[in-house]
C-alpha atoms as a PDB file:
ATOM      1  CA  UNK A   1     -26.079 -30.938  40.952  1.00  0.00           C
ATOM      2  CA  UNK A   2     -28.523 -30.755  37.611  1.00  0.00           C
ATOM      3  CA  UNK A   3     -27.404 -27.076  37.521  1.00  0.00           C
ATOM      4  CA  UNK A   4     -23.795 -27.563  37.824  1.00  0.00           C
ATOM      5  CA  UNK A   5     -24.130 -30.387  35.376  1.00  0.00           C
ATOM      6  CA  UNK A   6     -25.939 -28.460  32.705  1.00  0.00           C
ATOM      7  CA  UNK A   7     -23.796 -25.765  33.075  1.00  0.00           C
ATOM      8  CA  UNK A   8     -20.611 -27.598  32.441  1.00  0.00           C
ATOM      9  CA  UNK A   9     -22.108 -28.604  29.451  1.00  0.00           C
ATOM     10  CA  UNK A  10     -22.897 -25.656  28.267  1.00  0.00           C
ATOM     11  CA  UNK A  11     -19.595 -24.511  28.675  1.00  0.00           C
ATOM     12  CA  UNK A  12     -18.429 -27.469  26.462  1.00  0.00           C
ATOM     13  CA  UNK A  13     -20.555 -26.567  24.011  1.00  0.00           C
ATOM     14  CA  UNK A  14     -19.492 -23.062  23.265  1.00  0.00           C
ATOM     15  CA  UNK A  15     -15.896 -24.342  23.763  1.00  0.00           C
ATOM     16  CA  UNK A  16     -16.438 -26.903  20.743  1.00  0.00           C
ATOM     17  CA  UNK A  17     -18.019 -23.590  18.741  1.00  0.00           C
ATOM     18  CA  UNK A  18     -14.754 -21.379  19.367  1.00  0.00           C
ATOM     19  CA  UNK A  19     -12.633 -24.107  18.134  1.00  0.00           C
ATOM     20  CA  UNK A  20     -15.033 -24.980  14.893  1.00  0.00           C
ATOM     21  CA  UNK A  21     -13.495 -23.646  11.823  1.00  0.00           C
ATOM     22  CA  UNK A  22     -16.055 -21.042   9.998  1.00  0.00           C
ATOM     23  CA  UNK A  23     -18.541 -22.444   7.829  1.00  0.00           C
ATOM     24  CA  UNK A  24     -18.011 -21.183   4.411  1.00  0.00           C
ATOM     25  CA  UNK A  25     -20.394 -20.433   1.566  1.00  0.00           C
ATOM     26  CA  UNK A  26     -18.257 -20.557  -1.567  1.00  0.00           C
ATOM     27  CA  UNK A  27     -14.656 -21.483  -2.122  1.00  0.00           C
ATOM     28  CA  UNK A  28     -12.482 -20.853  -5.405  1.00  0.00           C
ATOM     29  CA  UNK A  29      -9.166 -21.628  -6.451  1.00  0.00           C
ATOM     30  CA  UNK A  30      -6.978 -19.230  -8.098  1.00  0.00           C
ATOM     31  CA  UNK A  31      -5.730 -19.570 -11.598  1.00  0.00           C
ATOM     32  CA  UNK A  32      -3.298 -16.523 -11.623  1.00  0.00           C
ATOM     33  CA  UNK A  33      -1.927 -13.769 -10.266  1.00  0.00           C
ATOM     34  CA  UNK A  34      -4.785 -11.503  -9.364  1.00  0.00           C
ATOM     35  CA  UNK A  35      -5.772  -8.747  -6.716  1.00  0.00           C
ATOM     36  CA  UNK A  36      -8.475 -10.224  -4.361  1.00  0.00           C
ATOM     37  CA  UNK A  37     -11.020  -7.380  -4.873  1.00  0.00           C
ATOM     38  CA  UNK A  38     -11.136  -7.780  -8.589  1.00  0.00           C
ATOM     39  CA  UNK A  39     -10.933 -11.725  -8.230  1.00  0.00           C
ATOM     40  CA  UNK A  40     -14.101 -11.595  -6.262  1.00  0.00           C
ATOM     41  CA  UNK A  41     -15.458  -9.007  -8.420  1.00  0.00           C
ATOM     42  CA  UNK A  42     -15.729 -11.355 -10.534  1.00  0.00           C
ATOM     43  CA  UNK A  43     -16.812 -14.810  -8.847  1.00  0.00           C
ATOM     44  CA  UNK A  44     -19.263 -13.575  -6.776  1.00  0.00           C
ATOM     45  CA  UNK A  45     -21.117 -11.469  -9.484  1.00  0.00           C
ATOM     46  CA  UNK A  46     -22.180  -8.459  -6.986  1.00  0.00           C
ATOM     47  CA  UNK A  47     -21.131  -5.090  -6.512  1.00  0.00           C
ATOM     48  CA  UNK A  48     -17.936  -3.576  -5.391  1.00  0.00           C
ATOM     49  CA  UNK A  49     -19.249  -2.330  -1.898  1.00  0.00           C
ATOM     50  CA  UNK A  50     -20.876  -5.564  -1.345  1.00  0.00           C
ATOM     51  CA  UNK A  51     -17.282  -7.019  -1.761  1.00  0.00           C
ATOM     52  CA  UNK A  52     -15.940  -4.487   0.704  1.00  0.00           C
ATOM     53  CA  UNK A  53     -18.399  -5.217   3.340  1.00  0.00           C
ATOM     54  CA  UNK A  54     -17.283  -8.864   3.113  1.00  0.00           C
ATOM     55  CA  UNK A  55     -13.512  -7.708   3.288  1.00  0.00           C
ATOM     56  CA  UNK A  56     -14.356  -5.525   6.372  1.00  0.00           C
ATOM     57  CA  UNK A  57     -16.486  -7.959   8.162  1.00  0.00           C
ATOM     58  CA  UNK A  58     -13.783 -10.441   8.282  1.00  0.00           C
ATOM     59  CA  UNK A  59     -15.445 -13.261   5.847  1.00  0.00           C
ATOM     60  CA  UNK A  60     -12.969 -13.647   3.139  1.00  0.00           C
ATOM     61  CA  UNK A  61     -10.192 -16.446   4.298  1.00  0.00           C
ATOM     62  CA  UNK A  62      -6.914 -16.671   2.064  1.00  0.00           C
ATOM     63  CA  UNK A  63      -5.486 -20.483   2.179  1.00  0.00           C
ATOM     64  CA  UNK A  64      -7.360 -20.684   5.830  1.00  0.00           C
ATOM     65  CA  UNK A  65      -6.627 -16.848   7.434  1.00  0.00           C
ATOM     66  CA  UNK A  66      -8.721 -13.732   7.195  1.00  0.00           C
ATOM     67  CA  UNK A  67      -7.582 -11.292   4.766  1.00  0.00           C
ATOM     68  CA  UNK A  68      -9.102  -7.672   4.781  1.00  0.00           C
ATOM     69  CA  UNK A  69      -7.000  -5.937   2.279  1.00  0.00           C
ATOM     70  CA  UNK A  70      -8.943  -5.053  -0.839  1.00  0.00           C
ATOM     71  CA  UNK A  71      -5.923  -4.789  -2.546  1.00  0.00           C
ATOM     72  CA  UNK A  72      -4.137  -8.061  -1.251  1.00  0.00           C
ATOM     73  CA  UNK A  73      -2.275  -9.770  -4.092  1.00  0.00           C
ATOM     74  CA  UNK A  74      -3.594 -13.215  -4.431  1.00  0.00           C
ATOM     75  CA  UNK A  75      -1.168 -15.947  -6.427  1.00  0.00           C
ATOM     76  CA  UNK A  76      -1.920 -19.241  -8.220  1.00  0.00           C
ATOM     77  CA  UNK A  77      -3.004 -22.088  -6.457  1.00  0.00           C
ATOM     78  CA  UNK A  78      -4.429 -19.880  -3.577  1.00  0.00           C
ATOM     79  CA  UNK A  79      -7.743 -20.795  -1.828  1.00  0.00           C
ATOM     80  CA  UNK A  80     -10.220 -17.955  -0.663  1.00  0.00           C
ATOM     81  CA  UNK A  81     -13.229 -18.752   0.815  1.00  0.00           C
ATOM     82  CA  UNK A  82     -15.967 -16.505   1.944  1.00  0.00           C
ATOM     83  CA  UNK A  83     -17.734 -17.348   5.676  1.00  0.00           C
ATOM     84  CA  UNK A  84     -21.201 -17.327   6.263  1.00  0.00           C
ATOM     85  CA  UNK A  85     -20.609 -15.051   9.712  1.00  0.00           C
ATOM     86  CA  UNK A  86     -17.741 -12.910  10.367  1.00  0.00           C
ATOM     87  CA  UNK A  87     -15.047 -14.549  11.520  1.00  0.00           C
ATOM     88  CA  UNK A  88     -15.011 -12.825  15.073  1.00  0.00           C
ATOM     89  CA  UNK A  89     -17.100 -13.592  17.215  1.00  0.00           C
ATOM     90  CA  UNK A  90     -16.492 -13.913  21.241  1.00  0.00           C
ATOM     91  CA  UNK A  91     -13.127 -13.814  22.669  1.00  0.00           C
ATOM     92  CA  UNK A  92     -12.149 -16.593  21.824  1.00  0.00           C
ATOM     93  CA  UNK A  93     -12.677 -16.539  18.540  1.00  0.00           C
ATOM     94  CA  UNK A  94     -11.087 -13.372  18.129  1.00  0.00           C
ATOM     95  CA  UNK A  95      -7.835 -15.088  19.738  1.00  0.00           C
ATOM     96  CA  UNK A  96      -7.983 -17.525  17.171  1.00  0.00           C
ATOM     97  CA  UNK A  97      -8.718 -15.207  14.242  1.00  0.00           C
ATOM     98  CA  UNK A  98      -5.510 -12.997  15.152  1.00  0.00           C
ATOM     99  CA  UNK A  99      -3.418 -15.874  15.261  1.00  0.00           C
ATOM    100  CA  UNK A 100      -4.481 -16.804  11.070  1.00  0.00           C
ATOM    101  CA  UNK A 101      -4.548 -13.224  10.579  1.00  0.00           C
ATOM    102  CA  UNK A 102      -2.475 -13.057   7.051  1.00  0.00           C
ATOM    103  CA  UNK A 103       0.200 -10.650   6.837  1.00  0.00           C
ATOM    104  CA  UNK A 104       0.322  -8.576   3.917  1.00  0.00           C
ATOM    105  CA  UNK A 105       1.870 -10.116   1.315  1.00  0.00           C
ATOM    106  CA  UNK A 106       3.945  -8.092  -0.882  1.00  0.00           C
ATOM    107  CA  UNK A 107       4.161  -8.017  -4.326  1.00  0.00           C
ATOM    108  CA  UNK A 108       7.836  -8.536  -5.774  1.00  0.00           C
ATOM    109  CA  UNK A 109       8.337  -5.978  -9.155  1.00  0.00           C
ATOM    110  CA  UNK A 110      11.699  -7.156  -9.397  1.00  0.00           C
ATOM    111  CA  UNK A 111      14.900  -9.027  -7.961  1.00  0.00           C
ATOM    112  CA  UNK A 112      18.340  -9.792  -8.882  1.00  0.00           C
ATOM    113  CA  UNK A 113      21.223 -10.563  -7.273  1.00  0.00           C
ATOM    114  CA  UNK A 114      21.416  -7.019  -6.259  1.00  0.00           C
ATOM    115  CA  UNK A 115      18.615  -5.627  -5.728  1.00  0.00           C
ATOM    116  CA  UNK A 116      14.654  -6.375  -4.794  1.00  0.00           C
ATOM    117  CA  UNK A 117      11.506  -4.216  -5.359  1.00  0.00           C
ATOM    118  CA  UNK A 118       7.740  -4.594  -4.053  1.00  0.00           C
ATOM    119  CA  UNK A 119       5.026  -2.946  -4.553  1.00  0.00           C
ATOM    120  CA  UNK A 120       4.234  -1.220  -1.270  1.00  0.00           C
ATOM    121  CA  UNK A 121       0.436  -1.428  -0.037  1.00  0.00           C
ATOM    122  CA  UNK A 122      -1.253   1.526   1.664  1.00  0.00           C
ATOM    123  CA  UNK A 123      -1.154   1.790   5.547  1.00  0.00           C
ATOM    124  CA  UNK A 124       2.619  -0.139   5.810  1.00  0.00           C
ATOM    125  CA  UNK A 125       5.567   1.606   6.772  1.00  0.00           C
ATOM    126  CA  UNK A 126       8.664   1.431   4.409  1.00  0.00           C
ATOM    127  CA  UNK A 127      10.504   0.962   7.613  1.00  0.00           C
ATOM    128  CA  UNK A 128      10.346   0.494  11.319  1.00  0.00           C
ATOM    129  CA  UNK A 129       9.161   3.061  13.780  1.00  0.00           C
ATOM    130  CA  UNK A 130       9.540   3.919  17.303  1.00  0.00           C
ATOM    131  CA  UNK A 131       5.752   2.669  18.149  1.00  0.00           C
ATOM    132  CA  UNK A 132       5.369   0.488  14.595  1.00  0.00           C
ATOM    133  CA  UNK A 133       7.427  -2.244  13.817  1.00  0.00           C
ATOM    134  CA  UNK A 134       5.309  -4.407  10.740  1.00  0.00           C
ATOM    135  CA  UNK A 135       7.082  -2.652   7.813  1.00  0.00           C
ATOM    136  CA  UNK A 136       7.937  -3.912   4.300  1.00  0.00           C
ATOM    137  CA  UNK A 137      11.363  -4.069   5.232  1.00  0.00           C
ATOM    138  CA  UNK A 138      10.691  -6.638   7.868  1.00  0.00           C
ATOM    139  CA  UNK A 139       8.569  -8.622   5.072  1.00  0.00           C
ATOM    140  CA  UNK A 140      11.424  -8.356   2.716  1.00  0.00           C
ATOM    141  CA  UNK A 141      13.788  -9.242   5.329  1.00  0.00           C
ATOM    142  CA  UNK A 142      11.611 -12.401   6.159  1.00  0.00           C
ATOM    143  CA  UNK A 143      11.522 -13.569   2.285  1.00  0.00           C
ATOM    144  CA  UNK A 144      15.494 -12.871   2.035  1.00  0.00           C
ATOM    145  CA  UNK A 145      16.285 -14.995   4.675  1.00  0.00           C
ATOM    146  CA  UNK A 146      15.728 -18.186   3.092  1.00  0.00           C
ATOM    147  CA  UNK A 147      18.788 -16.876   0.519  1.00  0.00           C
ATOM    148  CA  UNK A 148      20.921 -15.795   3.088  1.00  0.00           C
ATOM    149  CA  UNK A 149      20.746 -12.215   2.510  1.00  0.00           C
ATOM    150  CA  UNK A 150      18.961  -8.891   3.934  1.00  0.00           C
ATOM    151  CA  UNK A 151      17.640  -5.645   2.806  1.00  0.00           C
ATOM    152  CA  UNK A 152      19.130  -2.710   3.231  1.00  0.00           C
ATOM    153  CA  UNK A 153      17.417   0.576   2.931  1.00  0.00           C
ATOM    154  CA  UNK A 154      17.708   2.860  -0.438  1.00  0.00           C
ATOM    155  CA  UNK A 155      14.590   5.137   0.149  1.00  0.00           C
ATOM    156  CA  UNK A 156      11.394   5.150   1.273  1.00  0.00           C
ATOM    157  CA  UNK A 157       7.542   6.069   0.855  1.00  0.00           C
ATOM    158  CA  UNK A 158       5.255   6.994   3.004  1.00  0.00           C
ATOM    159  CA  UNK A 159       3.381   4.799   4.951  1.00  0.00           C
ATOM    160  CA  UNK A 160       0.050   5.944   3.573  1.00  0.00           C
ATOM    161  CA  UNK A 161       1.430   5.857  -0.010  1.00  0.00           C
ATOM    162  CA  UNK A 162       1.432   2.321  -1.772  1.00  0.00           C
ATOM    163  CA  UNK A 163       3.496   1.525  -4.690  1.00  0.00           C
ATOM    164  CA  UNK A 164       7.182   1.038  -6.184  1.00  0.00           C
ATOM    165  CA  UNK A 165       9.906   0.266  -3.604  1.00  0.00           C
ATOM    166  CA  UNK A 166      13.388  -0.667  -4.141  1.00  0.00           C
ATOM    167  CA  UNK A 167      15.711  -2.522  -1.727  1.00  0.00           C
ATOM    168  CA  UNK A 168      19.495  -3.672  -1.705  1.00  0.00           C
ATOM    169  CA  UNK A 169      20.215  -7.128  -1.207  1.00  0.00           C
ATOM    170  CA  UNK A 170      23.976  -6.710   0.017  1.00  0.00           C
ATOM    171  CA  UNK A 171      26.450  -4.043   2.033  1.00  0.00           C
ATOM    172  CA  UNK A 172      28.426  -3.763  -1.160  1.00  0.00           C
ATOM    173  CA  UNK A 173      25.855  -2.308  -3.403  1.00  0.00           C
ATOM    174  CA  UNK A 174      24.490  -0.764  -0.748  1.00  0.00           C
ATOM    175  CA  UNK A 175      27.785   0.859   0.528  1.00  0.00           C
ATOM    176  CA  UNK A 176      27.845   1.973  -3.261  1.00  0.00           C
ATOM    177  CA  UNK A 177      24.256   3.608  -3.731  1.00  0.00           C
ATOM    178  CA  UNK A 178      23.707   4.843   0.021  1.00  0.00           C
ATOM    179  CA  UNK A 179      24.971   8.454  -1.425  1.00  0.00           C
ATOM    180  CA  UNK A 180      24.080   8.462  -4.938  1.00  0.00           C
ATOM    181  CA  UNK A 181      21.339   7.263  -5.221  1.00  0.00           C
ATOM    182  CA  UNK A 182      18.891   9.897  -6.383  1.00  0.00           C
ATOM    183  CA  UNK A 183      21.813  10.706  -9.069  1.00  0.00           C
ATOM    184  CA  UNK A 184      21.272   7.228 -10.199  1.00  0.00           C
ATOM    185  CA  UNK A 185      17.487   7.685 -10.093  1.00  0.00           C
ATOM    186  CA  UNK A 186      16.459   8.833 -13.452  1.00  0.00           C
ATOM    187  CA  UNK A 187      13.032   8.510 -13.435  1.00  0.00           C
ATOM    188  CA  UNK A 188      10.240   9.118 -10.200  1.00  0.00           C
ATOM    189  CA  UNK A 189       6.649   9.014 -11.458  1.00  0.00           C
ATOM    190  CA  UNK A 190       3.375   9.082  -9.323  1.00  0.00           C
ATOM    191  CA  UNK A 191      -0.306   8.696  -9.830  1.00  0.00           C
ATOM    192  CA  UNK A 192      -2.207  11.136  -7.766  1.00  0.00           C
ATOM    193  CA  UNK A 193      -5.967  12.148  -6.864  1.00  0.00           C
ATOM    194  CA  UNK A 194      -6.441  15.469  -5.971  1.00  0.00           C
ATOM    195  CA  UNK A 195      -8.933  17.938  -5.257  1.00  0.00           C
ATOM    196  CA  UNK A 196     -10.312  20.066  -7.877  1.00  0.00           C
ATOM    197  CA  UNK A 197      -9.759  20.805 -11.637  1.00  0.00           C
ATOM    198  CA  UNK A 198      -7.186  22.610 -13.087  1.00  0.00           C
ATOM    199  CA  UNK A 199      -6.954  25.601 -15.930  1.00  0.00           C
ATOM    200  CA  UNK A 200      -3.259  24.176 -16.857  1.00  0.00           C
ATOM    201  CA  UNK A 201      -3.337  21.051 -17.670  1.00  0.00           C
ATOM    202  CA  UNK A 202       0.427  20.219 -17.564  1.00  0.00           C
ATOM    203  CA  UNK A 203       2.515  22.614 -15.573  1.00  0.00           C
ATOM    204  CA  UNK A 204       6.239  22.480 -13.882  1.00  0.00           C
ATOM    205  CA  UNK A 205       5.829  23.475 -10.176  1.00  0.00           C
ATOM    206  CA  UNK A 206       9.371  24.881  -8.503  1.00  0.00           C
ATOM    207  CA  UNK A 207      10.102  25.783  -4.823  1.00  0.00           C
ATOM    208  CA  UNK A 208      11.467  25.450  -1.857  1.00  0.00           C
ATOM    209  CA  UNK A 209      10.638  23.224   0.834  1.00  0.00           C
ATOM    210  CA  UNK A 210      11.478  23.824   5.142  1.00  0.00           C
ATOM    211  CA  UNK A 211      10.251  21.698   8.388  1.00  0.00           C
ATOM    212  CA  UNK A 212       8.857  23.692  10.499  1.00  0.00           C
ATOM    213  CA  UNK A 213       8.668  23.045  14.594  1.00  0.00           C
ATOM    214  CA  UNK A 214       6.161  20.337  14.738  1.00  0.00           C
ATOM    215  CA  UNK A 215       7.629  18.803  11.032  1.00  0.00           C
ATOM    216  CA  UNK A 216       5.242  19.523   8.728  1.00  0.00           C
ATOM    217  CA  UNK A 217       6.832  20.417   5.398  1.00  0.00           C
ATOM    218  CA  UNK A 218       6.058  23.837   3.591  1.00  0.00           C
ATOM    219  CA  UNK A 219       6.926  25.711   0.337  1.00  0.00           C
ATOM    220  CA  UNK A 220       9.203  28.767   0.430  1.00  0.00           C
ATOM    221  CA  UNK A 221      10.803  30.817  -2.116  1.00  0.00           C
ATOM    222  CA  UNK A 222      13.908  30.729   0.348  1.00  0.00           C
ATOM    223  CA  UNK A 223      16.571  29.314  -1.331  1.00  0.00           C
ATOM    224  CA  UNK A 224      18.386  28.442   1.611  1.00  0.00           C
ATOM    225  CA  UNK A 225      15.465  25.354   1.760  1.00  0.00           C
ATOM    226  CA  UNK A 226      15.554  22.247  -0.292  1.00  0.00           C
ATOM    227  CA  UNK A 227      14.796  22.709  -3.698  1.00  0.00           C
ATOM    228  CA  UNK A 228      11.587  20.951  -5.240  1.00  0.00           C
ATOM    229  CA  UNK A 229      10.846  20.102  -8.987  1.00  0.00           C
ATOM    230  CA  UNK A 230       7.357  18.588  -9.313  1.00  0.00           C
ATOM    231  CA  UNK A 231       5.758  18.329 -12.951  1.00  0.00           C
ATOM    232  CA  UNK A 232       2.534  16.789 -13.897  1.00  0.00           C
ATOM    233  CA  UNK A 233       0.030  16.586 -16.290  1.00  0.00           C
ATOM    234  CA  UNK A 234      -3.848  15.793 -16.333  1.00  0.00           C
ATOM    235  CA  UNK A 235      -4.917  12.720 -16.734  1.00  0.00           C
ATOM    236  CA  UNK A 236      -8.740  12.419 -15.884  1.00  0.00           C
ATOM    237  CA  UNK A 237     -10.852  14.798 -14.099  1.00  0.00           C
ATOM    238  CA  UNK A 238     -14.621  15.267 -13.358  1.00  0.00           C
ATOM    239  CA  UNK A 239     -15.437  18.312 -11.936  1.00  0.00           C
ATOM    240  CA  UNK A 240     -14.495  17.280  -8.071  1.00  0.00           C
ATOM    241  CA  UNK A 241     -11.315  15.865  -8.566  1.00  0.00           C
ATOM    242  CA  UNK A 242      -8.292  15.725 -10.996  1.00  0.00           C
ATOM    243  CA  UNK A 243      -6.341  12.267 -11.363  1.00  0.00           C
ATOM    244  CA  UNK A 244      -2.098  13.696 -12.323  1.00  0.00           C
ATOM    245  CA  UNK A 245       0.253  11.827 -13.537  1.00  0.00           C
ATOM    246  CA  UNK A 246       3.555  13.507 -11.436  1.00  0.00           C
ATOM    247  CA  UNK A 247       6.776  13.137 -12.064  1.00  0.00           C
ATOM    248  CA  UNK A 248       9.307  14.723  -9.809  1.00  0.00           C
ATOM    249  CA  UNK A 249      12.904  15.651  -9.979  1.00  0.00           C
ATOM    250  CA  UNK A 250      13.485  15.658  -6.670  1.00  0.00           C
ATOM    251  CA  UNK A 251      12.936  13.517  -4.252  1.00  0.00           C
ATOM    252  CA  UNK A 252      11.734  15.474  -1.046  1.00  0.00           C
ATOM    253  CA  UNK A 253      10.123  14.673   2.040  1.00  0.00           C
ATOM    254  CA  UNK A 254       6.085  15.207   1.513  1.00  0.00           C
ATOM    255  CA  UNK A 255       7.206  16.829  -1.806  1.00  0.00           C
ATOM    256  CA  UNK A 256       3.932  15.976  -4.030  1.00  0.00           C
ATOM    257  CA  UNK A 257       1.510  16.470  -0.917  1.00  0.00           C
ATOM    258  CA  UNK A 258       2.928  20.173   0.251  1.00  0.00           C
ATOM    259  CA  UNK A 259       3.570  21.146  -3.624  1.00  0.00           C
ATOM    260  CA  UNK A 260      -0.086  20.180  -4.337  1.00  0.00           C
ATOM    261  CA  UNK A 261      -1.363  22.208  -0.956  1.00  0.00           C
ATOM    262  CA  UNK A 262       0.417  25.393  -2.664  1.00  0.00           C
ATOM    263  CA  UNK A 263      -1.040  24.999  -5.344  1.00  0.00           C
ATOM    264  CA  UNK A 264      -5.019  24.654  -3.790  1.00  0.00           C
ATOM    265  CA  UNK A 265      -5.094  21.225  -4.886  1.00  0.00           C
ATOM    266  CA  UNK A 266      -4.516  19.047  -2.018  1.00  0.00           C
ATOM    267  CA  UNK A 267      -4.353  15.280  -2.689  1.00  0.00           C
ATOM    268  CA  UNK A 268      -7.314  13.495  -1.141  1.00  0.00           C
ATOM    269  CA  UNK A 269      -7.394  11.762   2.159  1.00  0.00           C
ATOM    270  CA  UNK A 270      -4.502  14.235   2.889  1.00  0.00           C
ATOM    271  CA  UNK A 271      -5.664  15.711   6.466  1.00  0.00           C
ATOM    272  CA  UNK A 272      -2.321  16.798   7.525  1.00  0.00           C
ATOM    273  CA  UNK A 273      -2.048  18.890   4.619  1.00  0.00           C
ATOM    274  CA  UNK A 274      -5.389  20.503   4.012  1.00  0.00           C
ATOM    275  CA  UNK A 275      -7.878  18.132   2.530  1.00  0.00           C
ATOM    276  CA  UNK A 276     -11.004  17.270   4.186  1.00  0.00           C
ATOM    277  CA  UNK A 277     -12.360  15.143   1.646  1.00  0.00           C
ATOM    278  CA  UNK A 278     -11.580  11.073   1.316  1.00  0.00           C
ATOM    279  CA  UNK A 279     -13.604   9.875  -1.179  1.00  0.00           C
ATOM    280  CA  UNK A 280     -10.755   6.663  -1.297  1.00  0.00           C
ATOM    281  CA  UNK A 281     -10.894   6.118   1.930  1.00  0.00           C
ATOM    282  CA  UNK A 282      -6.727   6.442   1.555  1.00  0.00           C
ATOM    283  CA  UNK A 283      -4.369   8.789   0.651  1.00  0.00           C
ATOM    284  CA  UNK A 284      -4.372   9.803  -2.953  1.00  0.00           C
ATOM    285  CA  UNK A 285      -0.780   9.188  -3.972  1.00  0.00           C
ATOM    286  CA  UNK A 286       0.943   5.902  -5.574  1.00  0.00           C
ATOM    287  CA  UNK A 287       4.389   5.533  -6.827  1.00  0.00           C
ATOM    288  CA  UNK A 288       4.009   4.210 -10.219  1.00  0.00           C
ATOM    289  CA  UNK A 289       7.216   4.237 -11.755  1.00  0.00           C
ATOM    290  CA  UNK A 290      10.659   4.413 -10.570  1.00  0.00           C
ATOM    291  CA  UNK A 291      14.143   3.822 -13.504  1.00  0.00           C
ATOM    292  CA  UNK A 292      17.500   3.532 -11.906  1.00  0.00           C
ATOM    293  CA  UNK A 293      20.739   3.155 -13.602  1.00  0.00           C
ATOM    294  CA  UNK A 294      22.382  -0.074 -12.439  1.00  0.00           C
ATOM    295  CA  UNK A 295      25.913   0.098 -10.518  1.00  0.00           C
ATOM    296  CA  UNK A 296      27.277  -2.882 -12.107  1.00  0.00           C
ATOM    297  CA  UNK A 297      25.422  -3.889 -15.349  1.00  0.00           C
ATOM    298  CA  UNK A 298      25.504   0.332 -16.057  1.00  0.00           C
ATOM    299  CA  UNK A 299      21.609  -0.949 -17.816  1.00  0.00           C
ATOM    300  CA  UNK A 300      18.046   1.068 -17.164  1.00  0.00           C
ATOM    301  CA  UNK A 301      16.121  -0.696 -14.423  1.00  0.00           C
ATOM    302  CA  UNK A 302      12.285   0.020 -14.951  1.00  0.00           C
ATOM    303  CA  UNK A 303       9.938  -0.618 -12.508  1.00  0.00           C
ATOM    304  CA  UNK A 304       6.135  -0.426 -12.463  1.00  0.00           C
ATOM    305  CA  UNK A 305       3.222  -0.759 -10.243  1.00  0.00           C
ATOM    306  CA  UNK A 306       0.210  -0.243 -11.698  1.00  0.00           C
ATOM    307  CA  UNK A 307      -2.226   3.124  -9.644  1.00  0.00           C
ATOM    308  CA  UNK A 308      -5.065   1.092  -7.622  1.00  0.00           C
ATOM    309  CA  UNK A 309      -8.363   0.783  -9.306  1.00  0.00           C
ATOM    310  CA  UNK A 310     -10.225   2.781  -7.080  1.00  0.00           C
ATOM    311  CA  UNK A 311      -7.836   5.403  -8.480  1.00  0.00           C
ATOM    312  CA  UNK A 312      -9.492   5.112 -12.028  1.00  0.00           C
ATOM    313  CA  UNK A 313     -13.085   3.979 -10.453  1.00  0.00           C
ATOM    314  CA  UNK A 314     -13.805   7.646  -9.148  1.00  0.00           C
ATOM    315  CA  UNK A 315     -13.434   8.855 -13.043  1.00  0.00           C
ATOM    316  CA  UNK A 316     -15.678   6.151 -14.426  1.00  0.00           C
ATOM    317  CA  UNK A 317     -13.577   3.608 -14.829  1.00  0.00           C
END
């Protein structure tokens, strides 16, 4: 009977320690807009990989749920705390933890009545897939329901690229752009880490680009493929690695990626075409810029999202 007894209070005890919340060392409040890594960069005086370590072992908490993204865009008035222990421990707490886990939030570049951009973080898809179904668009499509609208789709990036992307918020622009809208696009411009350093420094890259069998992309100089206009220039490089500045006329599937393979410059973190190396622990490629001519106003729209810092970090800063 002592036995039983002391093991049904033992049960009660580790019940009461799933359910505690996590005891936290430090909590700060947000003053502005601000991108977690560099806010805690900053509070927490200590180095970048000790702030990564903290991200990966689940001890950073955004207004009560664990964030891991580095990158995640924090807002005024937000709370982040950092835990003394990860918060995951048993089962149970694991539950728990997955049901505060924070979506990613998305950054909005821009919205009108028309149209809405976000800055796309590494590691979402653009849209839906057969085995995937978080995507921006669903996010988007979340945030527009409170107007009483949807996104539609006008392009998309790949899920390991972050950066600009541009939604419609209604079937009539959308019925209008779904066919021209890279003749509307008049500017596409992407930051990108490759391998290597180059003897041009600037340099217009034309081709021809195919699927093959099992879909990867490659160049050809058959014309009967899609043609490819890639330029870019130089920005920083140090020996290992080049950071471009691309712009591209085209907008092809893979285009920067299989252009950059051709060339012997793959971009980093790039395994399915040709690079080995990840010193970003992501895909090198970010969709800085993107101008579109506006159906109805007939004015520029110009939209930025600044590269990631780890971008700039692996050339000094």
């Amino acid at each position: 009977m002592r036995k039983a007894t002391e093991r049904f209070r033992e049960k009660r005890r580790e019940q009461r320690a799933d359910n505690a919340p996590p005891v936290c060392t430090a909590t700060y409040k947000v003053s502005r807009s601000d991108e977690l890594l560099e806010f805690l960069l900053r509070k927490c005086n200590t180095s970048r990989n000790n702030v990564k370590s903290l991200l990966s072992r689940r001890q950073v908490l955004v207004n009560g749920g664990v964030v891991t993204q580095f990158d995640y865009p924090l807002a005024k008035d937000d709370e982040v705390k950092i835990a003394k222990n990860s918060v995951a421990g048993n089962d149970a707490k694991k539950r728990a933890a997955r049901k505060k886990e924070v979506k990613p939030r998305l950054k909005i570049l821009y919205e009108d009545g028309d149209f809405i951009a976000v800055d796309k973080p590494v590691g979402l898809l653009s849209v839906e897939s057969d085995k995937d179904a978080e995507c921006a668009y669903a996010y988007v499509a979340e945030y527009l329901a409170a107007q009483g609208a949807r996104p539609f789709v006008l392009h998309r990036i790949d899920k390991e690229t972050s950066g600009v992307l541009v939604f419609a918020k209604n079937p009539k622009i959308h019925s209008m752009l779904r066919l021209k809208w890279n003749d509307l696009v008049t500017l596409r411009e992407y930051h990108a880490v490759v391998e290597g350093t180059f003897e041009n420094k600037a340099d217009t890259l034309v081709c021809y680009l195919k699927e093959s069998a099992n879909h990867l992309m490659y160049a050809t100089s058959d014309p009967t493929g899609q043609k490819a206009v890639t330029k870019y220039q130089v920005e920083r490089e140090n020996g290992q690695y080049s950071l471009l500045k691309v712009e591209i006329e085209t907008g092809r599937k893979n285009q920067i990626r299989v252009q950059m393979q051709k060339l012997g410059h793959p971009v980093v973190g790039d395994e399915k075409y040709g690079c080995s190396k990840n010193p970003l622990k992501r895909l090198g490629l970010h969709a800085t810029r993107l101008s579109f001519i506006h159906p109805v106003t007939k004015e520029i729209v110009s939209l930025h999202a600044a590269p990631p810092c780890a971008f700039r970090d692996l050339f000094g800063g």
